[in-house]
Protein backbone atom coordinates (compact mmCIF):
# COMPACT_ATOMS: atom_id res chain seq x y z
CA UNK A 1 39.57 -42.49 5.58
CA UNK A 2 41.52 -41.68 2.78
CA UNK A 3 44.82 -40.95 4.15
CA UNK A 4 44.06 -44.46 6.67
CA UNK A 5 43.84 -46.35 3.15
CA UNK A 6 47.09 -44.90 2.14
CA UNK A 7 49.29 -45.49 4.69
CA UNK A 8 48.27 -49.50 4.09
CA UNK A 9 49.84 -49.24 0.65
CA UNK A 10 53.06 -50.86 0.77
CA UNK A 11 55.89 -48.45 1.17
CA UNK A 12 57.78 -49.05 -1.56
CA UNK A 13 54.28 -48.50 -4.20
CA UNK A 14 54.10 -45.00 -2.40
CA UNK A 15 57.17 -43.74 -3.06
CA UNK A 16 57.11 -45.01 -6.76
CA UNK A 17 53.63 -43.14 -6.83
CA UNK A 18 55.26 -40.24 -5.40
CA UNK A 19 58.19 -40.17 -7.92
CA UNK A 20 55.18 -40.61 -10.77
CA UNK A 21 53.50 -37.51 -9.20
CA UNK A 22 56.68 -35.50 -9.04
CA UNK A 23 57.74 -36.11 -12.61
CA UNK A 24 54.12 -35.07 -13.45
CA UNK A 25 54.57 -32.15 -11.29
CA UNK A 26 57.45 -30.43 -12.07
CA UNK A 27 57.58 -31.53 -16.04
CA UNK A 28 58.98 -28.20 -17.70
CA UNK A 29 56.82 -28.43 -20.77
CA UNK A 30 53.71 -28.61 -18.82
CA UNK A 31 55.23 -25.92 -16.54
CA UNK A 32 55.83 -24.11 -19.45
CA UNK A 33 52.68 -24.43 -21.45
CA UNK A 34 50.61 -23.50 -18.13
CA UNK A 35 52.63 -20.33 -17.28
CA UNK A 36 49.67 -18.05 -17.97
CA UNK A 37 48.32 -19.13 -14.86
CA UNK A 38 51.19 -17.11 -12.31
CA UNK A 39 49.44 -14.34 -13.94
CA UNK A 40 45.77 -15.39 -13.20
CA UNK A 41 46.71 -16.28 -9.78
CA UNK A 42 48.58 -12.07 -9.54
CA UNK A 43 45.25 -11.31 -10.42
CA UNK A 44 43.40 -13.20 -7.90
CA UNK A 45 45.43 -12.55 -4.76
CA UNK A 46 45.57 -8.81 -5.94
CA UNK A 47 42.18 -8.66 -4.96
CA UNK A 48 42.28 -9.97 -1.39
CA UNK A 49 43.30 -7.95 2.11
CA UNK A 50 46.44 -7.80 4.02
CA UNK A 51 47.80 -11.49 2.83
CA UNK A 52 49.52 -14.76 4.43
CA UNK A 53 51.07 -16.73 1.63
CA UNK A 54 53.03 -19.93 1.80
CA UNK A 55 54.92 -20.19 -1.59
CA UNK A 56 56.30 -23.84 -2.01
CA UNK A 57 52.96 -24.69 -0.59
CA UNK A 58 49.93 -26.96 -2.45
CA UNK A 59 47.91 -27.64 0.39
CA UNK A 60 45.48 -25.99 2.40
CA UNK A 61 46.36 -24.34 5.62
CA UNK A 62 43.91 -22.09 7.86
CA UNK A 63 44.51 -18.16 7.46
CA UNK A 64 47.25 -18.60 4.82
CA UNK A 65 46.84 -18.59 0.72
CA UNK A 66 49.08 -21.22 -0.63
CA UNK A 67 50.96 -20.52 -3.93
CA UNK A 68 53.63 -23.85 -5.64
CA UNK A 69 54.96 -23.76 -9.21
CA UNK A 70 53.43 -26.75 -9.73
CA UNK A 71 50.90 -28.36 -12.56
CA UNK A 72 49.10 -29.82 -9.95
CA UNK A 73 48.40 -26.40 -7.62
CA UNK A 74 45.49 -24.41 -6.93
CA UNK A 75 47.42 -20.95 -7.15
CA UNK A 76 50.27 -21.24 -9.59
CA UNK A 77 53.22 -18.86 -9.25
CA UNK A 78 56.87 -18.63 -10.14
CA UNK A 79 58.78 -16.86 -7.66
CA UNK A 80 61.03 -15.99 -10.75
CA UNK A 81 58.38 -13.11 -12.43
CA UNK A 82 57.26 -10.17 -10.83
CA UNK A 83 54.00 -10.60 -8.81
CA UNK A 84 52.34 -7.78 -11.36
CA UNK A 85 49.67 -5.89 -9.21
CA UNK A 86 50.55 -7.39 -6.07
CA UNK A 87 51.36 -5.14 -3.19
CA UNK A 88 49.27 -6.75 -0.33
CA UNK A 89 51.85 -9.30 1.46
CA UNK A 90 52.28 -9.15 4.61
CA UNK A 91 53.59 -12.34 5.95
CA UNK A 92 55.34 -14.54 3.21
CA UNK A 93 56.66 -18.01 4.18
CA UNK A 94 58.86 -20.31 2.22
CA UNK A 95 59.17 -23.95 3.41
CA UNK A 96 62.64 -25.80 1.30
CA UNK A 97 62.16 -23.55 -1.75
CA UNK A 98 65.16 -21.24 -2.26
CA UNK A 99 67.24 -24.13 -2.42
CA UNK A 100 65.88 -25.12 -5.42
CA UNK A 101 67.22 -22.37 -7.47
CA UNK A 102 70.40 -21.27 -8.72
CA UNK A 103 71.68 -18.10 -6.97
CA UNK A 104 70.76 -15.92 -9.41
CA UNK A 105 66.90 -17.32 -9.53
CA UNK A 106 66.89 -17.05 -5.90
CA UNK A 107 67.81 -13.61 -6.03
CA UNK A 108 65.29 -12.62 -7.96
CA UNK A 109 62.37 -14.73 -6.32
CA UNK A 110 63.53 -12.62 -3.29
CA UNK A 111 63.21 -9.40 -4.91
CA UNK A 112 59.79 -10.26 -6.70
CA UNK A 113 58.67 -10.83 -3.06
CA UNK A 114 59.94 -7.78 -1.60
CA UNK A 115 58.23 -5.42 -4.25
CA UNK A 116 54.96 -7.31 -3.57
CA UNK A 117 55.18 -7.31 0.29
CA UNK A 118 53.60 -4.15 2.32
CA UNK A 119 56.02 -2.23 4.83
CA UNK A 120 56.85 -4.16 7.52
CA UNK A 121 55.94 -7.20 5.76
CA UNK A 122 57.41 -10.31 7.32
CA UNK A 123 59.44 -12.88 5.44
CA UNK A 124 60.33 -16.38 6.86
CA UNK A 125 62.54 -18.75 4.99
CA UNK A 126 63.30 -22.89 5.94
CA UNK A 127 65.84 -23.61 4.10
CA UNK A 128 69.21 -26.31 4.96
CA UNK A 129 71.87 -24.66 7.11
CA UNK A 130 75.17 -24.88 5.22
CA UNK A 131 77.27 -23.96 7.80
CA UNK A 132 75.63 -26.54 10.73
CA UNK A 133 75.72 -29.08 7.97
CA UNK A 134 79.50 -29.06 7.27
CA UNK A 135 80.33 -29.19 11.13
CA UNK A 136 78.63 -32.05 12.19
CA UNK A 137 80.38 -33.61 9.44
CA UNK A 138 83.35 -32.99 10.43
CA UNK A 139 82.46 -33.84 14.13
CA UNK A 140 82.23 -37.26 12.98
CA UNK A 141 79.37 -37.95 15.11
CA UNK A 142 77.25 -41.12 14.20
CA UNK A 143 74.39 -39.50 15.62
CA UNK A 144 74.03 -37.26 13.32
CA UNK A 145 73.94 -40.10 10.25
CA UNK A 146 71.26 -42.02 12.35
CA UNK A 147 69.18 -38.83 13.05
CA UNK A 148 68.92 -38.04 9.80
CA UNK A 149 68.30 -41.72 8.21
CA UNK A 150 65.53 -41.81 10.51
CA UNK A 151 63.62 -38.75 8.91
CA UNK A 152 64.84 -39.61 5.94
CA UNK A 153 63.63 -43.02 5.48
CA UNK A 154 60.83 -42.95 3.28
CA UNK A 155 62.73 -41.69 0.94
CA UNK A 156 65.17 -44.26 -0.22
CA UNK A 157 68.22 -42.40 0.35
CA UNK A 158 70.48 -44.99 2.22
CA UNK A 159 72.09 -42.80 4.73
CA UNK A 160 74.36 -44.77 6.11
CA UNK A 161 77.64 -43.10 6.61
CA UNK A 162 79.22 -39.37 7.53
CA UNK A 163 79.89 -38.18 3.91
CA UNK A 164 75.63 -38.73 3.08
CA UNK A 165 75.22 -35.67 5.22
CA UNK A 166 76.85 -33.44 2.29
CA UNK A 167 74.88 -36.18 -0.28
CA UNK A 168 71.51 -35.20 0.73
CA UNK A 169 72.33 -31.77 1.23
CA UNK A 170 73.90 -31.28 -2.74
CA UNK A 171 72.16 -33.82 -4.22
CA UNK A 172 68.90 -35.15 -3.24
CA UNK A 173 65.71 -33.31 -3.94
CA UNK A 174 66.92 -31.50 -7.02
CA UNK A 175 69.25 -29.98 -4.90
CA UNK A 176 71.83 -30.09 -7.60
CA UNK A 177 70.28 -27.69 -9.81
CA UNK A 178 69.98 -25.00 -7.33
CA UNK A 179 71.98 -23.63 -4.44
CA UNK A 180 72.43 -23.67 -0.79
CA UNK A 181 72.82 -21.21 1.68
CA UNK A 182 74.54 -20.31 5.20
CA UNK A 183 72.81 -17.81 6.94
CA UNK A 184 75.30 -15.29 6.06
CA UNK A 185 75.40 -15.78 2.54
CA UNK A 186 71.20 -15.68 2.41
CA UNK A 187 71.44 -12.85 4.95
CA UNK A 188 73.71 -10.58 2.42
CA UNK A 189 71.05 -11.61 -0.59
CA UNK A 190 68.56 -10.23 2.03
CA UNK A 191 70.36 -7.11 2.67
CA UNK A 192 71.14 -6.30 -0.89
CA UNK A 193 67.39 -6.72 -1.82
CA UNK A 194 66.33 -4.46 0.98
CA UNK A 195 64.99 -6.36 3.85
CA UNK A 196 66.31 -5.17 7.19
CA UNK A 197 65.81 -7.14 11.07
CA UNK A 198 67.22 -10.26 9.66
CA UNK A 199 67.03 -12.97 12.09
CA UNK A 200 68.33 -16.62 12.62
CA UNK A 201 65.82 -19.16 13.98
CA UNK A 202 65.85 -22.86 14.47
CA UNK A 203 62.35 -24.94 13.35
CA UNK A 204 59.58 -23.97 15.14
CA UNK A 205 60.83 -20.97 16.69
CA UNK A 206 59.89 -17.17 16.17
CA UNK A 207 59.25 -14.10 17.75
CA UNK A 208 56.20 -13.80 15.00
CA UNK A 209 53.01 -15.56 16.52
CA UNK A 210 51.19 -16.05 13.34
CA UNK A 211 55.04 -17.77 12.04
CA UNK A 212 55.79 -19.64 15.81
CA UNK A 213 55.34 -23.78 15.22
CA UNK A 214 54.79 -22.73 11.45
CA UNK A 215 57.24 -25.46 10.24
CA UNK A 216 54.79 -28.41 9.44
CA UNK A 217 57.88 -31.57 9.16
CA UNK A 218 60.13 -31.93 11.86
CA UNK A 219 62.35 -34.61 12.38
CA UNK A 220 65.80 -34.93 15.07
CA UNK A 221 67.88 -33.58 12.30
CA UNK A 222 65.93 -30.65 11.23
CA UNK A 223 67.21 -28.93 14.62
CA UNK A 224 70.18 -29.10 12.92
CA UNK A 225 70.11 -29.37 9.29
CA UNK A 226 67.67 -26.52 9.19
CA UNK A 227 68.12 -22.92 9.37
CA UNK A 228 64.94 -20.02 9.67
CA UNK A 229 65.93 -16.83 8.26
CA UNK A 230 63.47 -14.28 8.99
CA UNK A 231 63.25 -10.47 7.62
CA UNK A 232 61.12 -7.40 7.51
CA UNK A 233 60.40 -4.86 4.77
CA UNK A 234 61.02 -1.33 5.74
């Protein structure tokens, strides 16, 4: 009923509502002043079995715990501090969050997760894929600006043209502020950390059956502007 009610809202009150939320969301004083709670939350999923987590996640999703460094989140954690106590992960999935920190933040969210997974733990990253990126850009194929308008619509990007494939990718979503990957730059940060089995998948694809179809928004450019790196802990 809800979510029937919502989609009547015009679209251009949703996205300002969005926006609204966002700012809310990812204020660094609030961030800052609630920080405790990455502890509490160590704490809580310290407790529990063998565990699925999706970090970069707020909502609810059957068989997983999900974890967001947000003010408005159930389980609060920053990927950047060690998960103190936490040993028990054994499949970890991050959906567009690496991106959204500088390499040396991304590094260390890596390496926080590695010392809290169990052996033969299973990582899985979405993240964009530099590398496919930068070629269709230079194939100067329209369909890839129309593809990716399409998905993109609701956000008030105005893709229009070749060069907003390398806008959106640097620049939209707080993009800017972090940094982004091809697979073999993000599989040497794996390497380095300690995870071995390092795979490339496309959306929706995995040998893993609990991480097969895990990808929940998928548009025609995602097969494309999208890159799955997955990993295991020795």
């Amino acid at each position: 009923m809800i979510k029937k009610m919502w989609k009547k809202v015009p679209l251009k009150l949703r996205n300002r509502i969005h926006f609204l939320l966002h700012r809310i969301n990812s204020n660094s004083f609030l961030l800052m002043i609630l920080s405790f709670r990455h502890t509490l939350t160590c704490h809580r999923i310290a407790k529990l079995p063998s565990l699925k987590i999706r970090i970069g996640e707020s909502r609810k999703f059957e068989g997983w715990v999900s974890a967001n460094y947000q003010v408005f989140t159930r389980n609060f954690l920053d990927g950047r501090r060690p998960f103190h106590g936490v040993s028990n992960l054994s499949y970890v999935y991050l959906d567009n969050v690496i991106e959204h920190l500088t390499r040396e933040n991304g590094y260390k969210m890596l390496s926080n997760i590695f010392l809290a997974m169990q052996s033969s733990g299973v990582i899985r990253l979405s993240t964009p894929d530099l590398k496919s990126i930068c070629q269709n850009y230079l194939s100067s194929e329209e369909k890839y600006v129309k593809q990716l308008s399409h998905d993109l619509m609701n956000h008030g990007l105005n893709v229009v043209s070749m060069p907003d494939l390398l806008r959106v990718t640097f620049c939209a979503f707080g993009h800017e502020k972090g940094y982004i990957y091809d697979f073999d730059s993000i599989k040497l940060a794996l390497e380095q950390i300690g995870f071995c089995h390092i795979k490339f998948c496309r959306v929706g694809e995995s040998m893993h059956s609990c991480l097969n179809g895990i990808e929940s928004r998928i548009g025609e450019s995602d097969y494309w502007s999208q890159m799955c790196v997955e990993a295991i802990k020795p």
